[in-house]
Protein backbone atom coordinates (compact mmCIF):
# COMPACT_ATOMS: atom_id res chain seq x y z
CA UNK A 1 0.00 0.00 0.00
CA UNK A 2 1.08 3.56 -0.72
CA UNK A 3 1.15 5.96 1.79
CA UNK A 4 -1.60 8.23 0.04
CA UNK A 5 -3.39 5.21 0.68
CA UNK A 6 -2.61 4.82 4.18
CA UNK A 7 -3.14 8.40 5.04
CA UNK A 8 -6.98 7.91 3.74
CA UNK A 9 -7.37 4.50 6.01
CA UNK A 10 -6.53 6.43 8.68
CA UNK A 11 -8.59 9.29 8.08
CA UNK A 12 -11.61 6.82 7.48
CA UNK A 13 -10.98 5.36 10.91
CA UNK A 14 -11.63 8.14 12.65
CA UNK A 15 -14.64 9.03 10.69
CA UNK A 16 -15.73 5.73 11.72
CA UNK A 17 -14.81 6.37 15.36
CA UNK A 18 -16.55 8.94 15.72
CA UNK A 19 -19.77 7.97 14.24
CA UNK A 20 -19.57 5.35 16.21
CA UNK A 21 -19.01 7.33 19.60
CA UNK A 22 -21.88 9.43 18.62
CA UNK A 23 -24.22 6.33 17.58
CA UNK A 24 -23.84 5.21 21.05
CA UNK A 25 -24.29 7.89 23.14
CA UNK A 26 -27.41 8.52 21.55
CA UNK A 27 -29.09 6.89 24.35
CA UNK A 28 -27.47 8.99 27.23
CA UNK A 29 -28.99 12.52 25.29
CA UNK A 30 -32.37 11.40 24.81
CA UNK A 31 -32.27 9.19 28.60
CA UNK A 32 -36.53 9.19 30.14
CA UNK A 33 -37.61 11.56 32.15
CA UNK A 34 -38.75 11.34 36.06
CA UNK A 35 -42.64 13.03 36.10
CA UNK A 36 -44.15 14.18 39.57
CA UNK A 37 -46.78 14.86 40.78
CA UNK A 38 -46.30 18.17 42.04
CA UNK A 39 -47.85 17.20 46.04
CA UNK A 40 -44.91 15.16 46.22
CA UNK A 41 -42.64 18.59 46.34
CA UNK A 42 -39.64 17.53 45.18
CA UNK A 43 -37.66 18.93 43.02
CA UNK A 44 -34.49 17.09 42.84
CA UNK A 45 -33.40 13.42 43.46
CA UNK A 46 -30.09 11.45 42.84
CA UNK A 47 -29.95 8.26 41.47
CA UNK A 48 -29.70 6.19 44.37
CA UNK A 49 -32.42 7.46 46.00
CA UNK A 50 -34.70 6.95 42.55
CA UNK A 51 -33.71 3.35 42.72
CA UNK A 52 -34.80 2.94 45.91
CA UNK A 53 -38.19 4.10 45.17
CA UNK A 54 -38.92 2.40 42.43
CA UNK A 55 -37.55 -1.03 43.95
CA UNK A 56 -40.08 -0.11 46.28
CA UNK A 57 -37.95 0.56 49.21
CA UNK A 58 -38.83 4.58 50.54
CA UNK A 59 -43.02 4.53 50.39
CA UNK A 60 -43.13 8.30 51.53
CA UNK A 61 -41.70 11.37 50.07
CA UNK A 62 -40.25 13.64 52.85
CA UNK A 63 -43.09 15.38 53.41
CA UNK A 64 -45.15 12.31 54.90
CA UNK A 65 -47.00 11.52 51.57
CA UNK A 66 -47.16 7.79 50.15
CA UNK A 67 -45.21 7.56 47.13
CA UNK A 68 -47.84 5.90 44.28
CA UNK A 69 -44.84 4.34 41.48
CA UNK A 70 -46.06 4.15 37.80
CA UNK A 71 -44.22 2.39 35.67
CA UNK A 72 -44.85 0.88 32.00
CA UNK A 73 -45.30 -2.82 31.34
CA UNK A 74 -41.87 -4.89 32.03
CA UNK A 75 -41.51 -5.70 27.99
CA UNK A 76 -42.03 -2.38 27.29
CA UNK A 77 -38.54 -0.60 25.44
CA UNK A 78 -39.07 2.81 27.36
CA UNK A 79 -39.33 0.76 30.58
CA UNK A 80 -36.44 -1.09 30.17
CA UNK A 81 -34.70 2.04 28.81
CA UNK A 82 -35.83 3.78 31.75
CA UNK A 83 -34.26 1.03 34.14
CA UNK A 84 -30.90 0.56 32.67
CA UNK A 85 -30.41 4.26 32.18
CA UNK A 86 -31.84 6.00 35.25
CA UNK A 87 -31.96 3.01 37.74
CA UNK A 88 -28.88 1.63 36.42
CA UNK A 89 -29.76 -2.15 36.71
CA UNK A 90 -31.49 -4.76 34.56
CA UNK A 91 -35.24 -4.54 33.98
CA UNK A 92 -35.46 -8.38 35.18
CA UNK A 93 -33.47 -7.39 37.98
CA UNK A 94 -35.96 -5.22 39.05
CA UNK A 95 -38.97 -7.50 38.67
CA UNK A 96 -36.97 -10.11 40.71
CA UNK A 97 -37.57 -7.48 43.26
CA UNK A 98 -41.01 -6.68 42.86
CA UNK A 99 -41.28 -10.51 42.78
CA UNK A 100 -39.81 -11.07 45.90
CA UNK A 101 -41.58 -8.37 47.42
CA UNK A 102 -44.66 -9.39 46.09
CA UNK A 103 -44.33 -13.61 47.21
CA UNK A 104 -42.73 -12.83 50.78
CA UNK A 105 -45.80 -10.72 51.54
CA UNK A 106 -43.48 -7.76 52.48
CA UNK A 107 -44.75 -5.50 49.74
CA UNK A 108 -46.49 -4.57 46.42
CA UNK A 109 -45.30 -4.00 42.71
CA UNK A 110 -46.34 -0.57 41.05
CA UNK A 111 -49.30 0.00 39.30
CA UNK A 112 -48.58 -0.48 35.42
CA UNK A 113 -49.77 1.27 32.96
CA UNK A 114 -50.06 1.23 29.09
CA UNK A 115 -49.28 4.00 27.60
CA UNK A 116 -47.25 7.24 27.91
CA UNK A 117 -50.76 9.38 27.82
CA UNK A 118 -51.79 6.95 30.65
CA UNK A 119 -48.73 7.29 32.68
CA UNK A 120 -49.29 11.37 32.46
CA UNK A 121 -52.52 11.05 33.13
CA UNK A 122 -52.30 8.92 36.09
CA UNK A 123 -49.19 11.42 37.59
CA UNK A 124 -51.41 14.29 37.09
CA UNK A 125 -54.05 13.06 38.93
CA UNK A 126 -52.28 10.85 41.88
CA UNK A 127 -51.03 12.74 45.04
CA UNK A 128 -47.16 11.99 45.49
CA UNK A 129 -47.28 9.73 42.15
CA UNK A 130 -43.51 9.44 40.49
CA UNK A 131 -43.18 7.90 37.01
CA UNK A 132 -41.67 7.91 33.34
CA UNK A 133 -41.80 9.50 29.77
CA UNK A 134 -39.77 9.61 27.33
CA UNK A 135 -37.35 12.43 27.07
CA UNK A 136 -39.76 14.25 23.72
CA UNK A 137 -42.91 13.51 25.69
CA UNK A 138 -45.20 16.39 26.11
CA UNK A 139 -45.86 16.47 30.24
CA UNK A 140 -47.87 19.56 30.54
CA UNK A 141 -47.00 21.41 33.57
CA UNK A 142 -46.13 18.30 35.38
CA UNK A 143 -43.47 18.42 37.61
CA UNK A 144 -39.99 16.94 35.11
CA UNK A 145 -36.90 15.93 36.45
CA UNK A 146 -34.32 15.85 33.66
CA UNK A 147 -30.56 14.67 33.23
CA UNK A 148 -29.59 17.22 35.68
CA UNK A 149 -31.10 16.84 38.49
CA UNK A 150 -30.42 13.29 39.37
């Protein structure tokens, strides 16, 4: 090979790098957002604290209300999405909890819904409900916790 050749290869190979950096991160830009409803009064939460109430550990906000958790159906890609990215685990890991919970008698799964309009609806109209959308979902004046706040 000539070196005008080589020069191209590696000029492709960055190209390709690149595309490929920006294929996936993808995911992390466009990650689901947390919905409130807005009696829970919160405003920020980190990560660890999310997972814990969506493995159904922390069943009152801070301000004494029960925390109602809607979540889409286990199969569902914007669930599982929503799991990996924001509760950084597997979405079977999680139902193995809810399963647990659920057999030992020590607690209940969330209420599933079917749709994103359902989920909104549902937040809206729940005291101290917490769920999901998808990061383009239109949420109204719902309470939204984005990227940076968790």
């Amino acid at each position: 090979m000539d070196r005008a050749n080589c020069g191209y290869l590696k000029a492709g190979g960055r190209v390709l790098v690149l595309a490929a950096l920006f294929f996936f991160s993808l995911p992390l830009l466009s990650a689901p957002k947390v919905i409130l409803n807005d009696d829970a009064e919160i405003t920020r939460l980190d990560s660890a604290y999310l997972s814990q109430i969506f493995a159904m550990q922390i069943r009152k906000w801070p301000n004494g209300l029960a925390i109602q958790v809607f979540t889409l159906p286990s199969d569902n890609e914007l669930h599982r999405e929503f799991v990996v990215n924001r509760l950084h685990i597997q979405a079977h890991q999680l139902d193995r909890i809810w399963n647990r919970m659920l057999f030992t008698g020590t607690g209940k799964a969330p209420a599933v819904v079917k749709s994103q309009a359902e989920m909104v609806e549902m937040i809206q109209s729940t005291p101290g409900a917490i769920g999901y959308t998808s990061a383009d979902y239109p949420t109204g004046n719902i309470v939204t916790l984005g990227d940076k706040e968790q």
